[in-house]
Protein backbone atom coordinates (compact mmCIF):
# COMPACT_ATOMS: atom_id res chain seq x y z
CA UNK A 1 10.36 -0.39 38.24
CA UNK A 2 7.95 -2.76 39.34
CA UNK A 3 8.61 -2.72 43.01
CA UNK A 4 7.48 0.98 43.18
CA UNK A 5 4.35 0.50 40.97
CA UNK A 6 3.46 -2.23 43.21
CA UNK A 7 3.89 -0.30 46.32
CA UNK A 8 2.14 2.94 44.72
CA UNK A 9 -0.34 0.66 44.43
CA UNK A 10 -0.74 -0.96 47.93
CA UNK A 11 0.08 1.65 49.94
CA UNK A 12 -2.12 3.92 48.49
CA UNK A 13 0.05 6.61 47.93
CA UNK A 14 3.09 7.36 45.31
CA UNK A 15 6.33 5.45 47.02
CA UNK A 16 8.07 8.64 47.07
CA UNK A 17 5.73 10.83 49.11
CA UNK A 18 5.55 10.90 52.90
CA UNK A 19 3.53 9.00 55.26
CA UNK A 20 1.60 11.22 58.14
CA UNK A 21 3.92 11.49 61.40
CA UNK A 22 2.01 10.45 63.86
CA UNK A 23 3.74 12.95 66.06
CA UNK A 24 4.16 10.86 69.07
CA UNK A 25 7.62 10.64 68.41
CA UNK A 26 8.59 6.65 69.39
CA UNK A 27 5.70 4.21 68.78
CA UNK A 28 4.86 2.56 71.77
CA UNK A 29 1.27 0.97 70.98
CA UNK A 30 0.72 -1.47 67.98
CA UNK A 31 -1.48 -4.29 67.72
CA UNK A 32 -0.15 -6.76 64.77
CA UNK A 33 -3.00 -10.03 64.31
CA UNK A 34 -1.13 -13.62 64.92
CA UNK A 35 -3.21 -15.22 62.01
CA UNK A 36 -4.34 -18.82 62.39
CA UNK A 37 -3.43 -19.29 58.44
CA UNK A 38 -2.43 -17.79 55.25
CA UNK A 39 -6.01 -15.25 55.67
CA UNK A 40 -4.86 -11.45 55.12
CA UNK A 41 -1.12 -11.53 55.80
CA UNK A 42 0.78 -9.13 54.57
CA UNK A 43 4.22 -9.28 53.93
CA UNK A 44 6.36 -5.42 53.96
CA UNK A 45 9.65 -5.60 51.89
CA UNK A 46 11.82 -2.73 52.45
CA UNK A 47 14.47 -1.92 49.86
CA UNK A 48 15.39 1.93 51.19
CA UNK A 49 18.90 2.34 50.21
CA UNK A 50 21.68 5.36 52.04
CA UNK A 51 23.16 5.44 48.71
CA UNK A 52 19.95 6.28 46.78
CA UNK A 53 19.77 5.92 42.88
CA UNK A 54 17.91 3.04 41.22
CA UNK A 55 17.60 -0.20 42.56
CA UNK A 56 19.81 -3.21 41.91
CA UNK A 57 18.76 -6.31 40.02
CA UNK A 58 19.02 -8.21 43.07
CA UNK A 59 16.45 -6.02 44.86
CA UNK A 60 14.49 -6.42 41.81
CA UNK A 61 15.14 -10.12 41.49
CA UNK A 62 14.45 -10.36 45.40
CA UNK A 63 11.07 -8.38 44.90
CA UNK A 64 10.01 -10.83 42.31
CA UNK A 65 10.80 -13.31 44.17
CA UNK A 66 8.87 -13.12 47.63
CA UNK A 67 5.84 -11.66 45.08
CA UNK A 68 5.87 -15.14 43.66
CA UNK A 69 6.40 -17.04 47.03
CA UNK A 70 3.11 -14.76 48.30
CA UNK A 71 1.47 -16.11 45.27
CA UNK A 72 2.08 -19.85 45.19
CA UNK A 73 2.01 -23.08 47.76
CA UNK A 74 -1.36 -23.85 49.83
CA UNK A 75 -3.53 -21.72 50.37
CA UNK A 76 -2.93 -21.40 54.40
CA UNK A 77 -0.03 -20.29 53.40
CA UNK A 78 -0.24 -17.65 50.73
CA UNK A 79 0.26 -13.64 51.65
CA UNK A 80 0.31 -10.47 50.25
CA UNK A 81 3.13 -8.00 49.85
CA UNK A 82 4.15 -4.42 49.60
CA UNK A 83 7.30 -3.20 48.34
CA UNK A 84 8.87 0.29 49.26
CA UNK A 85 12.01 2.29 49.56
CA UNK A 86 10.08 4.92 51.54
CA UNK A 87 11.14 4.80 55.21
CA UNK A 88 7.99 7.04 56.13
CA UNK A 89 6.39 3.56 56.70
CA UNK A 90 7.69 2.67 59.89
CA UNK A 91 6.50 5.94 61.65
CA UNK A 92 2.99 5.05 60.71
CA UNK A 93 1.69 2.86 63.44
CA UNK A 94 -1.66 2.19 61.42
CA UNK A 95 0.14 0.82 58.42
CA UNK A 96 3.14 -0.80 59.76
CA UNK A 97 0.55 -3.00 61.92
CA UNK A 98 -0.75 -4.26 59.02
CA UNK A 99 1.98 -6.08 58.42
CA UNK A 100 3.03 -9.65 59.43
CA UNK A 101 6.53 -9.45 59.05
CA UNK A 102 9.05 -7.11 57.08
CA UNK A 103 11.97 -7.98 55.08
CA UNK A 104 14.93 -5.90 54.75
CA UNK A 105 16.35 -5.68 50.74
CA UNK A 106 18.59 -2.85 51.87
CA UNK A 107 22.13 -2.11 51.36
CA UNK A 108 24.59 -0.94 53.70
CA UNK A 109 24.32 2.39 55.56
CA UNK A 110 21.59 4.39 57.31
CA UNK A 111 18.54 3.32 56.07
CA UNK A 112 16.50 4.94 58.95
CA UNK A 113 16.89 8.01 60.45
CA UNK A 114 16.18 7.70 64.62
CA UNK A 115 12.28 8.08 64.46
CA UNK A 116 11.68 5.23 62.00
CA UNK A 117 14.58 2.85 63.53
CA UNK A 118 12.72 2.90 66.95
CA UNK A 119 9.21 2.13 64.78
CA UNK A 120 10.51 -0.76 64.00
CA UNK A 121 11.70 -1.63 67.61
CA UNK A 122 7.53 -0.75 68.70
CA UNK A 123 7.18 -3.13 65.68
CA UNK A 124 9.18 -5.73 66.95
CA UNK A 125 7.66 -5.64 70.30
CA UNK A 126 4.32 -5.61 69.21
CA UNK A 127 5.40 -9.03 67.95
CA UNK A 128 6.54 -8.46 64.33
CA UNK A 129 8.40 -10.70 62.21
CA UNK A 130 11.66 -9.43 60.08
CA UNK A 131 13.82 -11.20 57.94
CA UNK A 132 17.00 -9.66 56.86
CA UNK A 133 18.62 -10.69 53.57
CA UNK A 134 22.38 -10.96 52.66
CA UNK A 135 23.23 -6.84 52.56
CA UNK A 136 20.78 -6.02 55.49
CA UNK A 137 23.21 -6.95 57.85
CA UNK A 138 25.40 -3.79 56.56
CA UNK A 139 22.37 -1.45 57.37
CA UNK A 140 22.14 0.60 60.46
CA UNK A 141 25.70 0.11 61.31
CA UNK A 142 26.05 2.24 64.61
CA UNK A 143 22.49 1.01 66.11
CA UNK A 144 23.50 -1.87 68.54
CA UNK A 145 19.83 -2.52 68.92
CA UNK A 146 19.66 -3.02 64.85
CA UNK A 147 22.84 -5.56 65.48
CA UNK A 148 20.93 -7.38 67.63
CA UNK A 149 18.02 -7.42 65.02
CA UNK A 150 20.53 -9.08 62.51
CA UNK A 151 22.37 -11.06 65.01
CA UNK A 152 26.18 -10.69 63.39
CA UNK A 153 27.80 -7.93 61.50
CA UNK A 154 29.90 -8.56 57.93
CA UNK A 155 33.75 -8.51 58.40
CA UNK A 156 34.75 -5.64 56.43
CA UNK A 157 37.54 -8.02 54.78
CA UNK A 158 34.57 -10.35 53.68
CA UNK A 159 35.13 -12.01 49.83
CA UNK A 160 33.82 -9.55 47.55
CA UNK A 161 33.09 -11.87 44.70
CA UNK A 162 30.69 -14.80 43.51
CA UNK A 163 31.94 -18.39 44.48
CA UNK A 164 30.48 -21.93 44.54
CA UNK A 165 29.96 -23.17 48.05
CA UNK A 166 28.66 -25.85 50.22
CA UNK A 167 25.70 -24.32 52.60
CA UNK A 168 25.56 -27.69 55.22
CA UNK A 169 22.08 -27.37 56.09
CA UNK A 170 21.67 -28.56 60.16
CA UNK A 171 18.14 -27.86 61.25
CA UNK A 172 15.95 -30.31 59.55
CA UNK A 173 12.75 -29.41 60.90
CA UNK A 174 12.70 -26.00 60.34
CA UNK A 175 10.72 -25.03 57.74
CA UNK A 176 13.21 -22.57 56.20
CA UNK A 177 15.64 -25.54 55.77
CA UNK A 178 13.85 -28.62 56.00
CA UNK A 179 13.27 -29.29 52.22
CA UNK A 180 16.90 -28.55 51.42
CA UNK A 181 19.48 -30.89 50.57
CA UNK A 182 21.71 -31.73 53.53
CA UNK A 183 24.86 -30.60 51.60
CA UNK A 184 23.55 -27.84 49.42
CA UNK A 185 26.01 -26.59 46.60
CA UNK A 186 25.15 -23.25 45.43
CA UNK A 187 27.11 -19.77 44.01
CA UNK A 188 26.77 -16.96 46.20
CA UNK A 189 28.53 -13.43 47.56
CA UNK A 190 29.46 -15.21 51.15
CA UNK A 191 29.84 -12.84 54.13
CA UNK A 192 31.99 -13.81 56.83
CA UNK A 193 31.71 -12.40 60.65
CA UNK A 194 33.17 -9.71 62.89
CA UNK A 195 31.58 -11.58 65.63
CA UNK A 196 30.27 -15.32 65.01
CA UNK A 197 27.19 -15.68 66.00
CA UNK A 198 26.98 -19.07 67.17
CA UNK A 199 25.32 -19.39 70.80
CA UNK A 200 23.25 -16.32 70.29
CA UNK A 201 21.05 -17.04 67.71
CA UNK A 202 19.57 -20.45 66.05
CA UNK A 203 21.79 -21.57 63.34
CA UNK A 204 20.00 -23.53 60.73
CA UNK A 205 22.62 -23.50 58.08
CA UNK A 206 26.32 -22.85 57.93
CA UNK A 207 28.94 -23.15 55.09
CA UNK A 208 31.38 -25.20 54.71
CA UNK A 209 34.89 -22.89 54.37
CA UNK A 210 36.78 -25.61 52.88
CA UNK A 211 34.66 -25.40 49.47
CA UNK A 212 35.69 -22.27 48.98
CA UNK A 213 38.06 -19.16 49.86
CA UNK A 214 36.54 -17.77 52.74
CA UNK A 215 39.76 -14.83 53.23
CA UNK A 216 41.92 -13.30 56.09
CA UNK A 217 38.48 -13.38 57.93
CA UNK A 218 37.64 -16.23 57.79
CA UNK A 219 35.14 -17.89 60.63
CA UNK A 220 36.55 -21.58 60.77
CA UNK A 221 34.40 -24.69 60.79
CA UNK A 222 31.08 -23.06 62.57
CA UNK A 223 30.26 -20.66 60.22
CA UNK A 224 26.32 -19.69 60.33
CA UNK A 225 24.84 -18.44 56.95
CA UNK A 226 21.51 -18.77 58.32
CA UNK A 227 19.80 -18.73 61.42
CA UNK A 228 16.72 -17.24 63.71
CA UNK A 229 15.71 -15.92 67.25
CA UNK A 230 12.86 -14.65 68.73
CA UNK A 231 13.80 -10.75 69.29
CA UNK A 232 12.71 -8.01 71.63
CA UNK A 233 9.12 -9.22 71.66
CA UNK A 234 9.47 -10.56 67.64
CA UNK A 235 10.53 -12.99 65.46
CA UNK A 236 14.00 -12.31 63.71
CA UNK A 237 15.19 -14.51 60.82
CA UNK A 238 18.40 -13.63 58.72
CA UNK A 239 20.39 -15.00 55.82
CA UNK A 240 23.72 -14.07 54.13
CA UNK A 241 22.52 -15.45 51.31
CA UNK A 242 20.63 -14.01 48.46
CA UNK A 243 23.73 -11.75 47.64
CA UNK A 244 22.94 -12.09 43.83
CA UNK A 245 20.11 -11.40 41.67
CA UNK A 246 20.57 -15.65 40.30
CA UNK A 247 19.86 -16.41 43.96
CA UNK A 248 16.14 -16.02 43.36
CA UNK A 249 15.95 -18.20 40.62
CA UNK A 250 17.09 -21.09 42.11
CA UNK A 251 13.76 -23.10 43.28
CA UNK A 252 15.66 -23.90 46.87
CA UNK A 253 16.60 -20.63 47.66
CA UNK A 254 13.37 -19.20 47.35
CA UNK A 255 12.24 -22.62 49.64
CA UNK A 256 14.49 -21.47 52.13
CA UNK A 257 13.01 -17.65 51.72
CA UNK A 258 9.47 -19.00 52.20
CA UNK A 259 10.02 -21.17 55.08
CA UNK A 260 11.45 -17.46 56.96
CA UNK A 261 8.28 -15.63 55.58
CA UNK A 262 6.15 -18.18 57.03
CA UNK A 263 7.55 -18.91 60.36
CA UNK A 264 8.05 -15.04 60.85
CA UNK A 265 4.67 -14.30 59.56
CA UNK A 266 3.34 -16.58 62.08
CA UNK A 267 1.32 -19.00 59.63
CA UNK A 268 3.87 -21.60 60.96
CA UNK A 269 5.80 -22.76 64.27
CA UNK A 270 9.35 -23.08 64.52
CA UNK A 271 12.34 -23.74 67.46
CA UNK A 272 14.56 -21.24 66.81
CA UNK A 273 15.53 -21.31 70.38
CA UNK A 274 18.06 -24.88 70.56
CA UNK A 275 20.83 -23.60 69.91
CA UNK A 276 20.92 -20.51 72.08
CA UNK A 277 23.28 -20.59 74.81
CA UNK A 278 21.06 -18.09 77.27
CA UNK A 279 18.15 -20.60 76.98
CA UNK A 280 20.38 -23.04 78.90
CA UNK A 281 21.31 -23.47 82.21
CA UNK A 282 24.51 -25.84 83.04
CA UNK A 283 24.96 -27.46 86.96
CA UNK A 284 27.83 -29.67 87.72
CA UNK A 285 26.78 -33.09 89.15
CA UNK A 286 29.68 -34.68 90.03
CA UNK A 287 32.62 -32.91 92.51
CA UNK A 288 36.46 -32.93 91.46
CA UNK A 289 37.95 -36.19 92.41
CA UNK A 290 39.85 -36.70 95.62
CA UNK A 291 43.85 -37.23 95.32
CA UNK A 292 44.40 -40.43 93.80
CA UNK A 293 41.14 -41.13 93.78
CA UNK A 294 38.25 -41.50 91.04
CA UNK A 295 35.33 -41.41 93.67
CA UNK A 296 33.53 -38.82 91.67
CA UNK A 297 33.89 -40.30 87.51
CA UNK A 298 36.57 -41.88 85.77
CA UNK A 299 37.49 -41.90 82.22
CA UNK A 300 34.21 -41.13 80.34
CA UNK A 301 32.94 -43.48 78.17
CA UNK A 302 29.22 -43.91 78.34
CA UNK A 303 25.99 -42.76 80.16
CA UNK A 304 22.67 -43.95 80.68
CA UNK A 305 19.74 -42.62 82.94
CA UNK A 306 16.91 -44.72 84.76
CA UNK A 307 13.30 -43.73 84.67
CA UNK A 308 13.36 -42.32 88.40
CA UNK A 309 16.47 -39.60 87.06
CA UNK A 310 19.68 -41.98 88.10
CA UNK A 311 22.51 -41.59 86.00
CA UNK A 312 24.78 -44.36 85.43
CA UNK A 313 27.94 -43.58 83.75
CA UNK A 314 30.85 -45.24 83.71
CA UNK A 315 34.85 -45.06 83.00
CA UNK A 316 36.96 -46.52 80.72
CA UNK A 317 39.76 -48.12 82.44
CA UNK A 318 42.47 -45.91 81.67
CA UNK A 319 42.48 -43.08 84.20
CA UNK A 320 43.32 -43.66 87.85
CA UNK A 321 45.98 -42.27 89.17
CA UNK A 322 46.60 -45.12 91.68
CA UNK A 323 47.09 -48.06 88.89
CA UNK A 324 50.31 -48.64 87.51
CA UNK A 325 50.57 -48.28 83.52
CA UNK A 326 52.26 -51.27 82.65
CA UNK A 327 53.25 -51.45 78.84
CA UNK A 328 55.31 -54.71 78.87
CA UNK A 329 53.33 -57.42 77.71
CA UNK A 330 55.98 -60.00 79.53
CA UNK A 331 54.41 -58.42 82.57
CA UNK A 332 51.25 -59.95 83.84
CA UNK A 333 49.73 -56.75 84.66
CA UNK A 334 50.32 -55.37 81.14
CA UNK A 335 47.53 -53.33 80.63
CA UNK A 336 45.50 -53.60 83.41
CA UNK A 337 42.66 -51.20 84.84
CA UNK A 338 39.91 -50.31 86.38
CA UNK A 339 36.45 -49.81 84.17
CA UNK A 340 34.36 -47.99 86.48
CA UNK A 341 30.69 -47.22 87.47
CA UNK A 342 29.22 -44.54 89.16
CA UNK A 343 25.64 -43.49 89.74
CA UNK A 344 24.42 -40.21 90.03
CA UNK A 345 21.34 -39.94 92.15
CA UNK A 346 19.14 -36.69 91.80
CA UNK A 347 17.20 -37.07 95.07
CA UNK A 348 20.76 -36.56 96.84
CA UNK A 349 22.76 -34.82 94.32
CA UNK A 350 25.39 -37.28 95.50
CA UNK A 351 27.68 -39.54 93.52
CA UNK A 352 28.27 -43.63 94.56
CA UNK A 353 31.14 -45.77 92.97
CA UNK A 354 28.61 -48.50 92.32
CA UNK A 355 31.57 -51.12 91.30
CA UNK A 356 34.78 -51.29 89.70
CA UNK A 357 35.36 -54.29 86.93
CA UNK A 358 39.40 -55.36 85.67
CA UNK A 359 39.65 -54.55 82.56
CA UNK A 360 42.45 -54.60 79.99
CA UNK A 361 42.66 -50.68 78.76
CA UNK A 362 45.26 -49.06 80.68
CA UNK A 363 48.85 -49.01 78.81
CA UNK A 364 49.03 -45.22 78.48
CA UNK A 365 49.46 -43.21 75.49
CA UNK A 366 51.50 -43.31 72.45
CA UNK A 367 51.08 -44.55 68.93
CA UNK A 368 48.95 -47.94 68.05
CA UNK A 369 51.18 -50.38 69.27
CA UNK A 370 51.38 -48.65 72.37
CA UNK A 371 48.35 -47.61 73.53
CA UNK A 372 44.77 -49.39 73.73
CA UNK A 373 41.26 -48.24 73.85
CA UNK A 374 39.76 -51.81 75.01
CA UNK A 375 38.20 -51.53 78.73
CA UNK A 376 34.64 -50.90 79.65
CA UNK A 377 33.10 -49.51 76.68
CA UNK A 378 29.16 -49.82 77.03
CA UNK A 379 25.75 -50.06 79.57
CA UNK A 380 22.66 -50.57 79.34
CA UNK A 381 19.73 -50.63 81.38
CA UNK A 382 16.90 -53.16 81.35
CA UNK A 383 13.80 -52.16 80.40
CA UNK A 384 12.38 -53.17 83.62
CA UNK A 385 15.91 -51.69 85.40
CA UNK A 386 13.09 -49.94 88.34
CA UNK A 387 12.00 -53.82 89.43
CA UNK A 388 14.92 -56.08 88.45
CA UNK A 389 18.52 -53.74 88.95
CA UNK A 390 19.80 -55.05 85.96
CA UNK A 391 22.61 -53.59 84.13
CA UNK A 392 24.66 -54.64 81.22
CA UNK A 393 27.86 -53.88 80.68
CA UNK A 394 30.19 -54.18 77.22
CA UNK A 395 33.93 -54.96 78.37
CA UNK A 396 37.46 -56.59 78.14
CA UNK A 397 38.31 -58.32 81.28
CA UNK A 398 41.76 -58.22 82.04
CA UNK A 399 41.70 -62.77 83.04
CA UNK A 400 41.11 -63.66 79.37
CA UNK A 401 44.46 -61.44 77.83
CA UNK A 402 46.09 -63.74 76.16
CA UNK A 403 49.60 -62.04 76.03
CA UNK A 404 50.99 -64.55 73.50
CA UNK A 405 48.85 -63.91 70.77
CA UNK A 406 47.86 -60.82 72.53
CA UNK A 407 44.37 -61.70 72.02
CA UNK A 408 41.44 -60.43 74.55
CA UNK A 409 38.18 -60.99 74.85
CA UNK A 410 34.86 -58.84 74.82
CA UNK A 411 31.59 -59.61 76.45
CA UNK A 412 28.40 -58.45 77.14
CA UNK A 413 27.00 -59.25 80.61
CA UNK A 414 24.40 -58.45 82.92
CA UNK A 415 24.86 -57.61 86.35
CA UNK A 416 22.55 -56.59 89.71
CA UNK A 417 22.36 -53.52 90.84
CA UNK A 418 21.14 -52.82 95.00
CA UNK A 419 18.41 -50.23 93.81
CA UNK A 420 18.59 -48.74 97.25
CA UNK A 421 22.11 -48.66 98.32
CA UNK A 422 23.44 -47.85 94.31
CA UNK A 423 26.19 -50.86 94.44
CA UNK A 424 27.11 -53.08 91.80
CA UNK A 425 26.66 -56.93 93.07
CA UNK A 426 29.46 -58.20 90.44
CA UNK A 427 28.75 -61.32 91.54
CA UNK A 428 25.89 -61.72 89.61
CA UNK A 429 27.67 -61.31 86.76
CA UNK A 430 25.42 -63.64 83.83
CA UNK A 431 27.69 -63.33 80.48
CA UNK A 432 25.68 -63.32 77.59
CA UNK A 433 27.93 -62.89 74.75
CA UNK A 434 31.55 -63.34 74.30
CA UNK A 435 33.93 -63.10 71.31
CA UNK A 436 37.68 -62.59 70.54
CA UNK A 437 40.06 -58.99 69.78
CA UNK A 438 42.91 -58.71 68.82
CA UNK A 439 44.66 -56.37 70.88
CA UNK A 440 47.98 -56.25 68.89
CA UNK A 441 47.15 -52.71 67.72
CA UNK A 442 44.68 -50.45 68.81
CA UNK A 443 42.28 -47.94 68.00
CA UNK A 444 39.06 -46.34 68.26
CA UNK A 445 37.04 -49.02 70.26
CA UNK A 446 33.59 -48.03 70.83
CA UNK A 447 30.72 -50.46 72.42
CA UNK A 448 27.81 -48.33 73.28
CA UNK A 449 24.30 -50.27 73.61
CA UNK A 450 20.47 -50.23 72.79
CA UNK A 451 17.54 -52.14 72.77
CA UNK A 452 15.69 -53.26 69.37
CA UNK A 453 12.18 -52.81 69.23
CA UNK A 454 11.47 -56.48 70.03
């Protein structure tokens, strides 16, 4: 097989025979070179297998595969690999250090006894890279530690065969997904999740369960079949793809396979820490409101924030307890509310009704001819918003219903804001653009704002 000539051959020793034991037991010192390009990185791929016997023609296909992403793209970014199903490896401190990252081919099972699973921990927190590939999240299966490696563990009641599937690819800039089409249709073995990962790790890809039958098991629609984190010290990459030996021919999949080789390797950056819950912190600005009140926000419906940190935000129309829903449209109130803005100031961590406009957008719920989503719908600062106070503000003021024809009208206008004391002057109310709605039926109105680059 040409995996084990290969690693006979880089190793420097058969692939079956034993590596020296350092005798330390756990290895706790290891020095693995970031490298400022594609000079003398060296890539391990691990195929060790609990079940033993000769290796699939995925692993094979896999092998072949990273041998030929090693080989190929610019220079900077070319490495060298070894290929081995002896385990010996990680017990060796001097040779696993030589490495820039390690990818698990394995199956399922124990793939390391103790000794060798904690080298690869000293690995990891020397700064190593790993990349785990479809089956590799079956190996280890009582280590915790090795979970966390992976970052999710197969559902035992996972689809066991071969389907066409939609991968939606999320993370455009990183460079394992970046290239790839933003709806990528490809066969594969997919794997669904005991645990879904989402929130712990960096998804860059999930697919999309309604292309294919996912099973009892299934994850729903967030289901990651790619992602990355940095790990204990390391960087971790894994995807549940690559379950068949076709995989590697397709020119994409092997993209996406580079782009983990490189950005675990080191030759290239990456954020693989967005979309990880622990790396955020959340602090509520604004209080509950009082009773019958809506002191604190009203019905959100748009945000903006000033150069100095002042949030202005404001509410719909359609949700204070102390208006009246009035549905009749032979009433003259039918309809009416109160579109709301409030202004969160950082410097105080306190919260100022800066005005209240009359808006048509309060009839309640129920179906279209019912309900209405007209009201205050949009603001905008002005670019010089620090010198000049202005706001503008997208609405439907309750005075120009026309309950006839049940017509309304929308505007754009700009108002002054008191920069010191927070308040709304609606006063100063300049409209700037006006046109007819009809208001008949509703739904889905929207009106958010932004300036052109002129």
């Amino acid at each position: 097989m040409a995996g084990t000539a290969l690693a006979a051959g880089l190793l420097g020793s058969p692939a079956a025979s034993a590596y020296p034991d350092p005798g330390n037991g756990r290895l706790t010192t290891m020095s693995i070179q970031s490298p400022p390009g594609g000079a003398n990185v060296r890539v391990l791929v691990y195929y060790g297998s609990a079940a033993g016997g000769d290796e699939s023609p995925t692993v094979n296909a896999g092998i072949a595969a990273i041998e030929k992403i090693g080989r190929s793209g610019p220079a900077g970014q070319r490495f060298k690999i070894v290929a081995t199903d002896d385990a010996s490896v990680f017990t060796n401190a001097t040779k696993l250090s030589r490495f820039n990252s390690v990818v698990f081919l394995t199956g399922g099972g124990d793939v390391l006894d103790p000794d060798q699973e904690a080298g690869l921990e000293s690995y990891m927190e020397a700064g190593g890279g790993f990349v785990g590939v479809h089956d590799a999240a079956r190996a280890e299966p009582y280590s915790d530690w090795f979970t966390g490696l992976i970052g999710a563990r197969p559902a035992a009641s996972s689809p066991t065969g071969v389907q066409r599937a939609t991968v939606e690819v999320g993370d455009r800039q990183n460079p394992a997904t970046k290239d790839l089409p933003v709806q990528w249709k490809r066969p594969d073995q997919w794997l669904n999740w005991e645990k879904n990962p989402s929130g712990d790790v960096h998804t860059v890809a999930r697919v999309r369960e309604s292309t294919y039958k996912p099973g009892e098991s299934a994850n729903g629609a967030d289901h990651p079949v790619s992602w990355c984190r940095d790990y204990d010290g390391g960087r971790s990459f894994y995807t549940g793809m690559g379950g068949t030996a076709s995989s590697y021919d397709e020119a994409d999949f092997r993209d996406h396979l580079r782009g983990a080789l490189l950005w675990t390797s080191r030759i290239v950056r990456a954020d693989c820490k967005a979309a990880i819950n622990s790396n955020y912190k959340a602090e509520r600005l604004t209080q509950p409101n009082q009773a019958g009140q809506n002191d604190q926000i009203g019905e959100p419906h748009g945000l903006v924030t000033a150069p100095d940190g002042r949030v202005l935000y404001i509410g719909r129309g359609g949700a204070d307890a102390s208006q009246p829903v009035v549905t009749d449209w032979n009433d003259p109130d039918v309809g009416k509310g109160k579109g709301q803005i409030h202004v969160y100031d950082p410097k105080t961590k306190k919260v100022t009704l800066a005005g209240e406009l009359t808006v048509f957008g309060n009839k309640g719920g129920g179906d279209e001819l019912v309900k209405v989503e007209e009201g205050l719908l949009g603001i905008e600062l002005d670019p010089k918003f620090e010198e000049n106070g202005w706001v503008y503000l997208h609405y439907t003021p309750h005075s120009q219903l026309d309950r006839d024809k049940q017509l309304a009208e929308r505007r754009v206008s700009r108002f002054t804001m008191d920069l010191t004391t927070n308040k709304l002057d609606l006063a100063s109310e300049k409209v700037l653009l006006k046109w007819p709605v009809q208001v008949h039926s509703c739904c889905h109105a929207g009106g958010g704002m932004a300036w052109d680059s002129k």
